[in-house]
C-alpha atoms as a PDB file:
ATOM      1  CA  UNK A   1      10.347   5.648   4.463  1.00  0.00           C
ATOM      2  CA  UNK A   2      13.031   3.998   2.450  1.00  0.00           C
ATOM      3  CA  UNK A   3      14.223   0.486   2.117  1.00  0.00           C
ATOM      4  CA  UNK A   4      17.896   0.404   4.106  1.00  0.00           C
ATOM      5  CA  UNK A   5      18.360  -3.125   4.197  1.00  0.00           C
ATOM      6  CA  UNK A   6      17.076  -6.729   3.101  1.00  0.00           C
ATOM      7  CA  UNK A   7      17.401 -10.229   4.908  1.00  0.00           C
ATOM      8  CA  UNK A   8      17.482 -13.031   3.099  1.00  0.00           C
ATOM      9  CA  UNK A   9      17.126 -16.467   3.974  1.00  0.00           C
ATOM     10  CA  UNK A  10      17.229 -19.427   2.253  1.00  0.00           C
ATOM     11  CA  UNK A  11      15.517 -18.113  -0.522  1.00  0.00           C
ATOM     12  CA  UNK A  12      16.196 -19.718  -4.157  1.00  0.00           C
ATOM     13  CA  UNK A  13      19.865 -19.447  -4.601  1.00  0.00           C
ATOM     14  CA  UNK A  14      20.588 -17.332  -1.906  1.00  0.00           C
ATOM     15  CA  UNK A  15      21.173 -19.205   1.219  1.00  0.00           C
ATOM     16  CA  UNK A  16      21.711 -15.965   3.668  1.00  0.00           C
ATOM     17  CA  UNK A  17      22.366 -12.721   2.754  1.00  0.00           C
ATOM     18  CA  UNK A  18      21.851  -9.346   3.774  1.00  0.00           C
ATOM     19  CA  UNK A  19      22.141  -6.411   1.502  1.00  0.00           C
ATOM     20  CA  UNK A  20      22.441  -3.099   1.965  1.00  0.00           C
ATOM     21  CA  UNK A  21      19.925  -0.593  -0.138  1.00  0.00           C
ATOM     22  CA  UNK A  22      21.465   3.292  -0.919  1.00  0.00           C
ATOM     23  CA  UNK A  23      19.543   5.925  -3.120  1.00  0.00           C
ATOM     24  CA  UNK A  24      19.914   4.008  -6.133  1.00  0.00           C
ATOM     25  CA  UNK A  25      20.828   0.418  -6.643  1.00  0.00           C
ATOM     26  CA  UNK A  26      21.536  -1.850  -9.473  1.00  0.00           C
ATOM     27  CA  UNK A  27      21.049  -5.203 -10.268  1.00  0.00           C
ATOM     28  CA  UNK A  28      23.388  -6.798 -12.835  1.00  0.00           C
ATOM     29  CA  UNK A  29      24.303 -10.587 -13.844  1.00  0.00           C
ATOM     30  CA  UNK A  30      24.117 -12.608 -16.464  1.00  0.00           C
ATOM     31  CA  UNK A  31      20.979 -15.190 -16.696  1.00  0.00           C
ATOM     32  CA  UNK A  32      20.263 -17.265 -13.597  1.00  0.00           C
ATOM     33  CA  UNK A  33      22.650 -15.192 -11.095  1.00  0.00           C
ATOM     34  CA  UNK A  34      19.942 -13.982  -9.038  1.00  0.00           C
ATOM     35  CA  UNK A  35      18.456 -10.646 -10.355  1.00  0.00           C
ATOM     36  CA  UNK A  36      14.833 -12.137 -10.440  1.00  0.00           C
ATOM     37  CA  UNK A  37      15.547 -13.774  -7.575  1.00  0.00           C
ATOM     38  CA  UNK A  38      16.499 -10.724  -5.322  1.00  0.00           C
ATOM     39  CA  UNK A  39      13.489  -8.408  -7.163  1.00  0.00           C
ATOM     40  CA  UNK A  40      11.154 -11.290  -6.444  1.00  0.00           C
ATOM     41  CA  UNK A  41      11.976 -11.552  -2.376  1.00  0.00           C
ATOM     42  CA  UNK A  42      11.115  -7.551  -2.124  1.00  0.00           C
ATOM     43  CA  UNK A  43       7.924  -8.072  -4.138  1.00  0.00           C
ATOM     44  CA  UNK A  44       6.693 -10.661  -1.374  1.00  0.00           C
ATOM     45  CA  UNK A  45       7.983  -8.614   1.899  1.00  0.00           C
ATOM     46  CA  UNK A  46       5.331  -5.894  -0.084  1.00  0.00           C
ATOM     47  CA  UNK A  47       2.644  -8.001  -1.254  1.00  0.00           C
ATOM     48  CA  UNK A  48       2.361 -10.777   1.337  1.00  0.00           C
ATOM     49  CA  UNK A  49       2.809 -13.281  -1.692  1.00  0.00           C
ATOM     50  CA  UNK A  50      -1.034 -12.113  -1.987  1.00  0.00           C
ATOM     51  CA  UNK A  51      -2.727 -14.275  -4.748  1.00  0.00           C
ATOM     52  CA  UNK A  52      -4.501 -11.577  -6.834  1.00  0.00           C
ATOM     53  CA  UNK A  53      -1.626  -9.033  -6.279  1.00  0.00           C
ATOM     54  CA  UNK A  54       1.543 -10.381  -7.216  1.00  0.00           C
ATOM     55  CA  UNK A  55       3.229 -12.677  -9.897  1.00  0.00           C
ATOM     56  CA  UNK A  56       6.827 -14.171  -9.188  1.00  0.00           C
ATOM     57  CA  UNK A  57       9.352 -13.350 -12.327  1.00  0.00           C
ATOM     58  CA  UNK A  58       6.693 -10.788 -13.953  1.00  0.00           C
ATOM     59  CA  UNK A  59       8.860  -9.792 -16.711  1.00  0.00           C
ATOM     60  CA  UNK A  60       8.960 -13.478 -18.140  1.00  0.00           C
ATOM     61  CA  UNK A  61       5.614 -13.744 -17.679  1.00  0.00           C
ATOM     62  CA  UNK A  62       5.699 -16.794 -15.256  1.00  0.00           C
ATOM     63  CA  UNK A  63       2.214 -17.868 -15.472  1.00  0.00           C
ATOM     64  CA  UNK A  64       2.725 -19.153 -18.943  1.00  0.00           C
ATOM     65  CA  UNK A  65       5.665 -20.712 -17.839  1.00  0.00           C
ATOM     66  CA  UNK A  66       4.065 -24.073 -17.242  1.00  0.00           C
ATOM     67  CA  UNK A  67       2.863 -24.682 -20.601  1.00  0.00           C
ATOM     68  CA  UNK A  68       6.735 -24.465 -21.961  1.00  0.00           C
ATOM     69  CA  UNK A  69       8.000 -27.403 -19.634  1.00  0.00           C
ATOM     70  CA  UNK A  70       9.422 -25.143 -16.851  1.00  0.00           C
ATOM     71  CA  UNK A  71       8.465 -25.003 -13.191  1.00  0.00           C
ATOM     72  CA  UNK A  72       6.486 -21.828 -12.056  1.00  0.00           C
ATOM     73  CA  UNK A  73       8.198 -19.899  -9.346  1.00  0.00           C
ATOM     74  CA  UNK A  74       6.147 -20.339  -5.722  1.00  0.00           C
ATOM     75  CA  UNK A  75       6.852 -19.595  -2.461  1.00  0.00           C
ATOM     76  CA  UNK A  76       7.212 -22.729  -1.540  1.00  0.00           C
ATOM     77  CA  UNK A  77       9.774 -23.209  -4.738  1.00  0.00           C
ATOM     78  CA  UNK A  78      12.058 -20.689  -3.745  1.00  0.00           C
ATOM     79  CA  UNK A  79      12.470 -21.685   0.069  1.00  0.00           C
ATOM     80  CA  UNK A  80      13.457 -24.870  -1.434  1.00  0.00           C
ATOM     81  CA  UNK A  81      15.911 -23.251  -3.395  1.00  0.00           C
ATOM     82  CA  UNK A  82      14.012 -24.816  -6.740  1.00  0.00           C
ATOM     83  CA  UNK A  83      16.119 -23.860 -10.079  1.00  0.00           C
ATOM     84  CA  UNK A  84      14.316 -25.330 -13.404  1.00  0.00           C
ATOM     85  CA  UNK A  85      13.287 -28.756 -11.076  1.00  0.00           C
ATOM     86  CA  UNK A  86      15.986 -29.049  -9.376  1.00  0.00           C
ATOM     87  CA  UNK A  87      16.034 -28.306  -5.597  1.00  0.00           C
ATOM     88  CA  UNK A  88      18.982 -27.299  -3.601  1.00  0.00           C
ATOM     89  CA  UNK A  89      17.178 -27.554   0.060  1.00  0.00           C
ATOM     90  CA  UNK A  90      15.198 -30.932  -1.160  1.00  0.00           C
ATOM     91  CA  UNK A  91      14.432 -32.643   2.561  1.00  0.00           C
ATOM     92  CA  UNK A  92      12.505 -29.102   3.373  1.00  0.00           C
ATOM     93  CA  UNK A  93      14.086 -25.471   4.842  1.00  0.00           C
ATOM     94  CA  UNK A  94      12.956 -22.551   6.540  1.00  0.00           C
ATOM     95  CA  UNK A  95      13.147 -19.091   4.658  1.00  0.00           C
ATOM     96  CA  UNK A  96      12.847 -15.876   6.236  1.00  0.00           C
ATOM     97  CA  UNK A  97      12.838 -12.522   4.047  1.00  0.00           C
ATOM     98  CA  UNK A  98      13.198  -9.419   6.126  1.00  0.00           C
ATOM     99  CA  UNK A  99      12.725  -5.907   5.309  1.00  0.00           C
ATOM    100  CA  UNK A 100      14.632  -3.112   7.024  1.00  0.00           C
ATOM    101  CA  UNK A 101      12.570   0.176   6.319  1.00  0.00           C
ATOM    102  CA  UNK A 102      13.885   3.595   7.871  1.00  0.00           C
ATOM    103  CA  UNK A 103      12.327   7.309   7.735  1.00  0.00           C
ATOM    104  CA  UNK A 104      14.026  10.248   5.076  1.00  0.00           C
ATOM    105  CA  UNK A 105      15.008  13.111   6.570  1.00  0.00           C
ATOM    106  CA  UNK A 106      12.483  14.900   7.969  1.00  0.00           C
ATOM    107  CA  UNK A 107       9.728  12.358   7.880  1.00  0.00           C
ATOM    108  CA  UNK A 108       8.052  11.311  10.847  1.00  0.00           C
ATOM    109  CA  UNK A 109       7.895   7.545  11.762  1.00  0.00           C
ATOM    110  CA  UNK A 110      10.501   5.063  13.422  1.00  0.00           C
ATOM    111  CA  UNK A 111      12.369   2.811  11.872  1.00  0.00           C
ATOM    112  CA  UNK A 112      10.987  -1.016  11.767  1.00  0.00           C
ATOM    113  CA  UNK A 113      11.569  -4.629  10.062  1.00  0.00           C
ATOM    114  CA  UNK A 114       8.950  -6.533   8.197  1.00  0.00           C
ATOM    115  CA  UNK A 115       9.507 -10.153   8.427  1.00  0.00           C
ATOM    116  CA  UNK A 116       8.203 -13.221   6.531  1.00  0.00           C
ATOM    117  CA  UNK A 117       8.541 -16.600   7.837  1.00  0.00           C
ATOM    118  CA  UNK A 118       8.341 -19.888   5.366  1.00  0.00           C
ATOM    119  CA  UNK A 119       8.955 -22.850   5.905  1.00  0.00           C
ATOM    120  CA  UNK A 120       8.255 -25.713   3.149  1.00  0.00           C
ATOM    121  CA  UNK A 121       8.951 -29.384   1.795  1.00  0.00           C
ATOM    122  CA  UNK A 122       8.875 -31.845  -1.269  1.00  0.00           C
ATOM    123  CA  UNK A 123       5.478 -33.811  -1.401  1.00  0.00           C
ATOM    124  CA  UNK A 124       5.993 -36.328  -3.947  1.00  0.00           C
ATOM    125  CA  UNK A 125       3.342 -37.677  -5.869  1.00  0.00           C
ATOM    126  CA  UNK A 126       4.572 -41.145  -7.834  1.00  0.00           C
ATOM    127  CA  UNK A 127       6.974 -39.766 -10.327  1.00  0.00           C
ATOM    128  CA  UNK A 128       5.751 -35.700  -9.936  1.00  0.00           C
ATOM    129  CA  UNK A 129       7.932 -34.255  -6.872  1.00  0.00           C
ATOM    130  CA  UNK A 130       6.177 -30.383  -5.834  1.00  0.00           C
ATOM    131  CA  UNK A 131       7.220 -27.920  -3.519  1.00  0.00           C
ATOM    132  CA  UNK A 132       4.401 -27.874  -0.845  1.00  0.00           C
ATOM    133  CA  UNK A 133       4.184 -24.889   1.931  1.00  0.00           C
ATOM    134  CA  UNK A 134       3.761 -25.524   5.267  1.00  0.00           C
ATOM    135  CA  UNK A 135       3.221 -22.429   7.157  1.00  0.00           C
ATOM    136  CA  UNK A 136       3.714 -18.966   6.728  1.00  0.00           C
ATOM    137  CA  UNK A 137       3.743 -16.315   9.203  1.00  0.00           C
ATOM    138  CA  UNK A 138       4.238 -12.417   9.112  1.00  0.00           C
ATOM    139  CA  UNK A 139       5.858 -10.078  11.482  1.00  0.00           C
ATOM    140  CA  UNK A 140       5.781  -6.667  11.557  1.00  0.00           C
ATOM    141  CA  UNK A 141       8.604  -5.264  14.081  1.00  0.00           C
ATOM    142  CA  UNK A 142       8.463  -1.712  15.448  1.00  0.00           C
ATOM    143  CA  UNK A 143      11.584   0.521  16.268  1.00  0.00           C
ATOM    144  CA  UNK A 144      13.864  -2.588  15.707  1.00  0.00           C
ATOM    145  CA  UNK A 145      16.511  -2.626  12.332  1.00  0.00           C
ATOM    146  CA  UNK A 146      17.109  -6.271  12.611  1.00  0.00           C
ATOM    147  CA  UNK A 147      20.089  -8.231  10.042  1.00  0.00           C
ATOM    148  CA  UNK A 148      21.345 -11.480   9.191  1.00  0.00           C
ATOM    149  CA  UNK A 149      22.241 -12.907  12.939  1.00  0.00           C
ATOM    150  CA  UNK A 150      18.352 -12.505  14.266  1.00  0.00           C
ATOM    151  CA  UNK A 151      17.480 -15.402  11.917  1.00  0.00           C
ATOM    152  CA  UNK A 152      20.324 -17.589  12.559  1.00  0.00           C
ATOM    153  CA  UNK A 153      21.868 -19.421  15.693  1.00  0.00           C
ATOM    154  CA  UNK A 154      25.100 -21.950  16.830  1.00  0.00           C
ATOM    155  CA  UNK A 155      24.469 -25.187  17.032  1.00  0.00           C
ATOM    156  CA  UNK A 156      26.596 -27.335  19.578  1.00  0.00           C
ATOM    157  CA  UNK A 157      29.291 -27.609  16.949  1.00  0.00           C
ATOM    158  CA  UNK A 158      29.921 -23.886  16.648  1.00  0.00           C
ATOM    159  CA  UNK A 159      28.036 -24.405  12.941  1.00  0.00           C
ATOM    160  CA  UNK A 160      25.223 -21.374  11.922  1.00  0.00           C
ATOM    161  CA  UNK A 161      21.850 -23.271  11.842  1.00  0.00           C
ATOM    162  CA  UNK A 162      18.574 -21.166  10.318  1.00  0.00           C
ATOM    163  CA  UNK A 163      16.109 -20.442  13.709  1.00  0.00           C
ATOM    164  CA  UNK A 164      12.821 -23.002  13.120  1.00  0.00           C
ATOM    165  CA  UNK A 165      10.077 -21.243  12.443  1.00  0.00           C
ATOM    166  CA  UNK A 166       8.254 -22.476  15.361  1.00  0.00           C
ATOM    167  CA  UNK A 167      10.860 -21.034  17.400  1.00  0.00           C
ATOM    168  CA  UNK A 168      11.393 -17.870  15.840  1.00  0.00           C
ATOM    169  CA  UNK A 169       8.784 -15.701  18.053  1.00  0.00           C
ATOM    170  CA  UNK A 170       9.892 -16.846  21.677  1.00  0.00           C
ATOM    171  CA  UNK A 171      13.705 -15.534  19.911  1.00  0.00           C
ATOM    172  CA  UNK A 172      12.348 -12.747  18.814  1.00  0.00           C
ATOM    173  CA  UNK A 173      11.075 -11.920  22.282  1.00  0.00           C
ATOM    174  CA  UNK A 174      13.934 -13.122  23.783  1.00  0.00           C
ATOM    175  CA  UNK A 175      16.363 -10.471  21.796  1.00  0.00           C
ATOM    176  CA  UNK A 176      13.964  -7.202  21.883  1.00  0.00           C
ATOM    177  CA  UNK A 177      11.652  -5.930  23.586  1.00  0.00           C
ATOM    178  CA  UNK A 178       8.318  -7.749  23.202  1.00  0.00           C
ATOM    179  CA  UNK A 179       5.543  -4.942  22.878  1.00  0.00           C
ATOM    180  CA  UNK A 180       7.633  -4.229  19.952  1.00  0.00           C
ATOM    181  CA  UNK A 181       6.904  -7.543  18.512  1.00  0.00           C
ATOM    182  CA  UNK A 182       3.443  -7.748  16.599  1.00  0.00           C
ATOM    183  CA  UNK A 183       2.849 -10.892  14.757  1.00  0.00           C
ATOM    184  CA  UNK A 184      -0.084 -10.905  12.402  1.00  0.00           C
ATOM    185  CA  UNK A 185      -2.022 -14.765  11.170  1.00  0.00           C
ATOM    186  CA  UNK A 186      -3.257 -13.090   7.901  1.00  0.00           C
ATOM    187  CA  UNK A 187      -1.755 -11.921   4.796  1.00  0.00           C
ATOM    188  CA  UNK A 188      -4.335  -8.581   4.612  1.00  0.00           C
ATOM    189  CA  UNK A 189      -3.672  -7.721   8.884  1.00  0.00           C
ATOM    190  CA  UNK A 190      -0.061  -7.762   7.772  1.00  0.00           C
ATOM    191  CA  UNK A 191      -0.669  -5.650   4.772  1.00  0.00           C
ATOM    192  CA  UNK A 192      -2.825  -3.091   6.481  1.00  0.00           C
ATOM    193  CA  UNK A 193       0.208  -2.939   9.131  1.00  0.00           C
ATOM    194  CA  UNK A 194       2.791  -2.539   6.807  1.00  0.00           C
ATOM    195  CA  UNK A 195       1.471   0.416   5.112  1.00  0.00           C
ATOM    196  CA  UNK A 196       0.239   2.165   7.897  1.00  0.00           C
ATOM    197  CA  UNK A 197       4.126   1.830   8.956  1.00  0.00           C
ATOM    198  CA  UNK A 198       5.173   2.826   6.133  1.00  0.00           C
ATOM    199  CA  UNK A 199       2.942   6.435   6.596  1.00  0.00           C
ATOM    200  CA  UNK A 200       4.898   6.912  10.153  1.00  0.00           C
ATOM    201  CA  UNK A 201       1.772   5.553  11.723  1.00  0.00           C
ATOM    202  CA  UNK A 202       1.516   3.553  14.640  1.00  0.00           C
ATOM    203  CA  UNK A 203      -1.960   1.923  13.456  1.00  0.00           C
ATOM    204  CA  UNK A 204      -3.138   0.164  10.428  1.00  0.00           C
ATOM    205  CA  UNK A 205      -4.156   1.557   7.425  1.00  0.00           C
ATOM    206  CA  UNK A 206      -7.820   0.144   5.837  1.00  0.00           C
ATOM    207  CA  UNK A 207      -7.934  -2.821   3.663  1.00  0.00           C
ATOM    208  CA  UNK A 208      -8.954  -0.955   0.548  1.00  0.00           C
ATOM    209  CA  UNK A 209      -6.221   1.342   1.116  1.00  0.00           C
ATOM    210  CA  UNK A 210      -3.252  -1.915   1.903  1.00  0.00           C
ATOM    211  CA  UNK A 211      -4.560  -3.762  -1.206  1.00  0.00           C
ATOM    212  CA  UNK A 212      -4.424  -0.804  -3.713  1.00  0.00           C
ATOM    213  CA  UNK A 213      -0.813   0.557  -2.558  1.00  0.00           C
ATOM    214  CA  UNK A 214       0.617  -3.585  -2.320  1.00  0.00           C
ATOM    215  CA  UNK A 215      -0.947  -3.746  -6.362  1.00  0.00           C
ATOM    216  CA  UNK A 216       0.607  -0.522  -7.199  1.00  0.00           C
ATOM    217  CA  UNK A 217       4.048  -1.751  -6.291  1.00  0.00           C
ATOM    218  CA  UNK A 218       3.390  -5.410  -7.542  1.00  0.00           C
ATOM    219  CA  UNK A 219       2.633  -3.173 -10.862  1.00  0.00           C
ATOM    220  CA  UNK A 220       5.569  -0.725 -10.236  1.00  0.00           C
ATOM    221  CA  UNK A 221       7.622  -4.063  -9.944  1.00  0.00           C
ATOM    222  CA  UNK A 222       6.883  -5.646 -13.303  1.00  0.00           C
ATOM    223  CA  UNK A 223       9.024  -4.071 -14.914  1.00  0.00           C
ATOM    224  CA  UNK A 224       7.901  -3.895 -18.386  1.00  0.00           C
ATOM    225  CA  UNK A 225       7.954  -1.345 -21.088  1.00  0.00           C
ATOM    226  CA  UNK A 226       6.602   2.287 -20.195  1.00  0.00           C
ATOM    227  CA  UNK A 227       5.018   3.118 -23.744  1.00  0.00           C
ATOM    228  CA  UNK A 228       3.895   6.544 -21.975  1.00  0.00           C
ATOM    229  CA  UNK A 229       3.494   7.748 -18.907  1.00  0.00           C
ATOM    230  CA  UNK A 230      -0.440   9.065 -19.223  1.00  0.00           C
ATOM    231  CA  UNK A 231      -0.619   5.129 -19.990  1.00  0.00           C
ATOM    232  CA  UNK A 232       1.398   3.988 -17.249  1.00  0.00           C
ATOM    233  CA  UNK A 233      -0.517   6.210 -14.637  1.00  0.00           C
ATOM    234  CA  UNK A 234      -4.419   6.009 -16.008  1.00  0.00           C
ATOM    235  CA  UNK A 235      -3.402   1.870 -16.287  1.00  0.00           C
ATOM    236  CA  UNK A 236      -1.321   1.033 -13.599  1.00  0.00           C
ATOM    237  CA  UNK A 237      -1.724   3.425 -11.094  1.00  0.00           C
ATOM    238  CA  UNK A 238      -4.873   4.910 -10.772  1.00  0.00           C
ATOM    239  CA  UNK A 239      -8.428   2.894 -10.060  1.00  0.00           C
ATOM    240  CA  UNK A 240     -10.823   2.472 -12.526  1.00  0.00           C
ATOM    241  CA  UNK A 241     -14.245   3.979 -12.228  1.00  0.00           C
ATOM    242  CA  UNK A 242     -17.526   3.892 -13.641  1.00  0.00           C
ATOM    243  CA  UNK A 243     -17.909   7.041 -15.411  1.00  0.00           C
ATOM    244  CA  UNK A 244     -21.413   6.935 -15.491  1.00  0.00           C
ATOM    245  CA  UNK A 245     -21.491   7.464 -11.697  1.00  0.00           C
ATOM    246  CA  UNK A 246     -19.328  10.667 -12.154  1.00  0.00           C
ATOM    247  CA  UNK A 247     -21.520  12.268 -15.017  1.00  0.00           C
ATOM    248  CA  UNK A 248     -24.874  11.573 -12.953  1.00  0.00           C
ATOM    249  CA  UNK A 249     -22.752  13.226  -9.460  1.00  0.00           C
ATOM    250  CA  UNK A 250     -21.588  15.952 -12.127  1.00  0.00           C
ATOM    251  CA  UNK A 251     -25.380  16.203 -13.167  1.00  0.00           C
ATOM    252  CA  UNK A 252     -26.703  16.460  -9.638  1.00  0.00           C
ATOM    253  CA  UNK A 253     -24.113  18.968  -9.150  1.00  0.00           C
ATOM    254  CA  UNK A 254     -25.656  21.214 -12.159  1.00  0.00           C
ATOM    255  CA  UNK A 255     -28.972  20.548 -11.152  1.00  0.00           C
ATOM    256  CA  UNK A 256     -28.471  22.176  -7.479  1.00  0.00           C
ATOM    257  CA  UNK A 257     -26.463  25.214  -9.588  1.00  0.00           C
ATOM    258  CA  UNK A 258     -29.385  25.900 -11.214  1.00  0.00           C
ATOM    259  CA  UNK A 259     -31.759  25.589  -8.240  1.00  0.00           C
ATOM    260  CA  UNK A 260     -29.618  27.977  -6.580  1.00  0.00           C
ATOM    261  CA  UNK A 261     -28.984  30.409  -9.121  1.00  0.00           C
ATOM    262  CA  UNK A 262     -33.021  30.490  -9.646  1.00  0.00           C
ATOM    263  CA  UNK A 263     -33.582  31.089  -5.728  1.00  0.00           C
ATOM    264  CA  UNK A 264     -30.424  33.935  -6.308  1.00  0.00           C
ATOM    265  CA  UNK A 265     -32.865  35.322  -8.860  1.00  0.00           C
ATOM    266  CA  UNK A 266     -36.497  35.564  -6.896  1.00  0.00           C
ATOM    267  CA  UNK A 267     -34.053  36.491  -3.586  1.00  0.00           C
ATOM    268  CA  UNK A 268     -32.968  39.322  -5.800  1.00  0.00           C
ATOM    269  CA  UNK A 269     -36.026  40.393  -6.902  1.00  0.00           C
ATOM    270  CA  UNK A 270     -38.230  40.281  -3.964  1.00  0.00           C
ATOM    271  CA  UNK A 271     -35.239  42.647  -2.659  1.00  0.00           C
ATOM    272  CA  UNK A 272     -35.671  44.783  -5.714  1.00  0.00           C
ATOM    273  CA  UNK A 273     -39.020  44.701  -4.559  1.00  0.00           C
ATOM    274  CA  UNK A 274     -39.042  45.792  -1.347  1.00  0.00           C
ATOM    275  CA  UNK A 275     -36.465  48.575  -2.012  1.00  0.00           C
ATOM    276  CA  UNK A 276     -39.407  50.165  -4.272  1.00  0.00           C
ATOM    277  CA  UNK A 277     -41.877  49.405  -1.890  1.00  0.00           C
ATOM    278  CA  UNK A 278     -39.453  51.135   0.564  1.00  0.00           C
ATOM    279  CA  UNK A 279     -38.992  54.450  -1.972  1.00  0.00           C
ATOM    280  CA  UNK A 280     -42.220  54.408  -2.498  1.00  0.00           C
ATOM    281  CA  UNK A 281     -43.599  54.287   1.297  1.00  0.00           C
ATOM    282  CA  UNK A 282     -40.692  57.055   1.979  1.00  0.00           C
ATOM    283  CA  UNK A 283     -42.435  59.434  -0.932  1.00  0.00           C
ATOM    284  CA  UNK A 284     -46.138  59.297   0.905  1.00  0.00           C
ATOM    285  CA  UNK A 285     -44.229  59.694   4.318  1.00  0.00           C
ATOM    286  CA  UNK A 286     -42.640  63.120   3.172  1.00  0.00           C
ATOM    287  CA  UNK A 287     -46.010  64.167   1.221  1.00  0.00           C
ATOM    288  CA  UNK A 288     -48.009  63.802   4.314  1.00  0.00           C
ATOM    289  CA  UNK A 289     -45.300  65.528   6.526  1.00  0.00           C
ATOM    290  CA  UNK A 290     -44.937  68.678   4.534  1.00  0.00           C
ATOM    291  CA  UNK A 291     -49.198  68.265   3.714  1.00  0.00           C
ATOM    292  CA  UNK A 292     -49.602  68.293   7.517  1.00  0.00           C
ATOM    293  CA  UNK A 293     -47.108  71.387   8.186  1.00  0.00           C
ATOM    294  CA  UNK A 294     -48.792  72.966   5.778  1.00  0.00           C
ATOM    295  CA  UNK A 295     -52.161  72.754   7.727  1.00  0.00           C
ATOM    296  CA  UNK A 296     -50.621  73.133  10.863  1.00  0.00           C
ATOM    297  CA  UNK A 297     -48.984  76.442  10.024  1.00  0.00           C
ATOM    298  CA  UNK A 298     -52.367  77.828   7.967  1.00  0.00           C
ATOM    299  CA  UNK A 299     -54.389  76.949  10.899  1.00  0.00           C
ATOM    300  CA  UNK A 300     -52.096  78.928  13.277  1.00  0.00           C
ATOM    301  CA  UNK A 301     -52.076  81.589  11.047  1.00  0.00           C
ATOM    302  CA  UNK A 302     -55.725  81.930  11.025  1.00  0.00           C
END
């Protein structure tokens, strides 16, 4: 699968937007046009905006953020279109981020959308105004390639007005054909979905297997410094394990070796055995043949 095309929303400085992805694609601009921005809206669609998976604007390390006087990118934050405090959608918004994923040649699979919905206000606090979430919801929409008009409508004065969240399932239904619709309350459901998708299947994936691939990309997406590759892969891509558990399976595995090379060994020579025994028993049998014709043809002869 390959990502064809992204949706977005009302998302930080992007009020609606749909872009279309080729092979390769580059993201250029000066400071504050958007490049974070853009890179950030993907990383959710793949991570669910999972807590212990993702970290908005990795590359400026935005956790640390806070401590310097500047607002830490959230969810929340960039539906309200939130640039260093100030907020472009302040009396609350509705984002939607869409995903438009299609297969390569040759690659089994359908095409489908994965859709976040967000929708978010200002809670206020004496002088301390936050961005506060309201709901979030996640979408995951087979055999459909949807763009920029599914998440929008006309009011009565001709004017495009962003579909309330609340409202956005009975339009999805009402556009597509619901069985194709699956709408999913949790943030690891989705995930499992969206990589079983992703693998052409028409299930979900596990949990272990939707949490490791969403952190891979969340890593992939970071974009810092590659020092070397053996570093990236053992560190960023690959799970840690205990070695201790693979020197005591690789002990357990030379232990049975050796059992079975020592039952190869008393096999082998209870066979060497009974191939003398077998020589041996042949020797008596021909001594007592030619013994007995020996008797049988003196006695005749007498």
């Amino acid at each position: 699968m390959f990502l064809k095309k992204f949706v977005y929303v009302n998302w930080g400085n992007i009020p609606a937007l749909e872009f279309d992805f080729g092979p390769i694609n580059l993201l250029s601009g000066g400071n504050g046009s958007g490049k974070t921005t853009a890179a950030d809206a993907i990383q959710t669609v793949m991570t669910a905006a999972h807590d212990t998976l993702f970290h908005y604007n990795p590359g400026q390390d935005e956790a640390t953020q806070r401590g310097r006087g500047k607002n830490v990118r959230t969810l929340a934050s960039y539906v309200l279109g939130c640039d260093d405090g100030s907020y472009a959608r302040p009396n609350g918004a509705v984002g939607y981020l869409a995903a438009i994923f299609h297969p390569t040649e040759g690659e089994s699979g359908e095409p489908f959308t994965a859709v976040l919905g967000i929708s978010a206000s200002m809670e206020k606090s004496g002088n301390q105004v936050t961005a506060r979430q309201n709901d979030l919801q996640f979408y995951i929409i087979a055999g459909e390639q949807l763009t920029l008009p599914d998440f929008l409508q006309e009011d009565s004065e001709g004017k495009r007005q962003v579909i309330a969240l609340v409202k956005i399932n009975n339009h999805f239904k009402s556009r597509m054909e619901p069985n194709n619709i699956e709408k999913y309350d949790t943030k690891k459901q989705y995930l499992r979905r969206l990589y079983g998708a992703l693998r052409g299947r028409h299930d979900a994936v596990s949990e272990r297997e939707a949490m490791n691939a969403a952190r891979t990309f969340s890593r992939f997406m970071a974009y810092k410094p590659v020092k070397s590759i053996n570093g990236f892969v053992a560190n960023e891509i690959l799970e840690k394990k205990d070695l201790g558990d693979a020197i005591r399976s690789v002990s357990d595995l030379m232990k049975t070796i050796y059992s079975m090379e020592s039952d190869a060994k008393r096999l082998q020579e209870t066979i060497n055995v009974l191939s003398s025994t077998k020589a041996t028993a042949k020797t008596y049998i021909d001594q007592w043949i030619d013994y007995n014709v020996l008797e049988y043809t003196a006695a005749k002869s007498r």
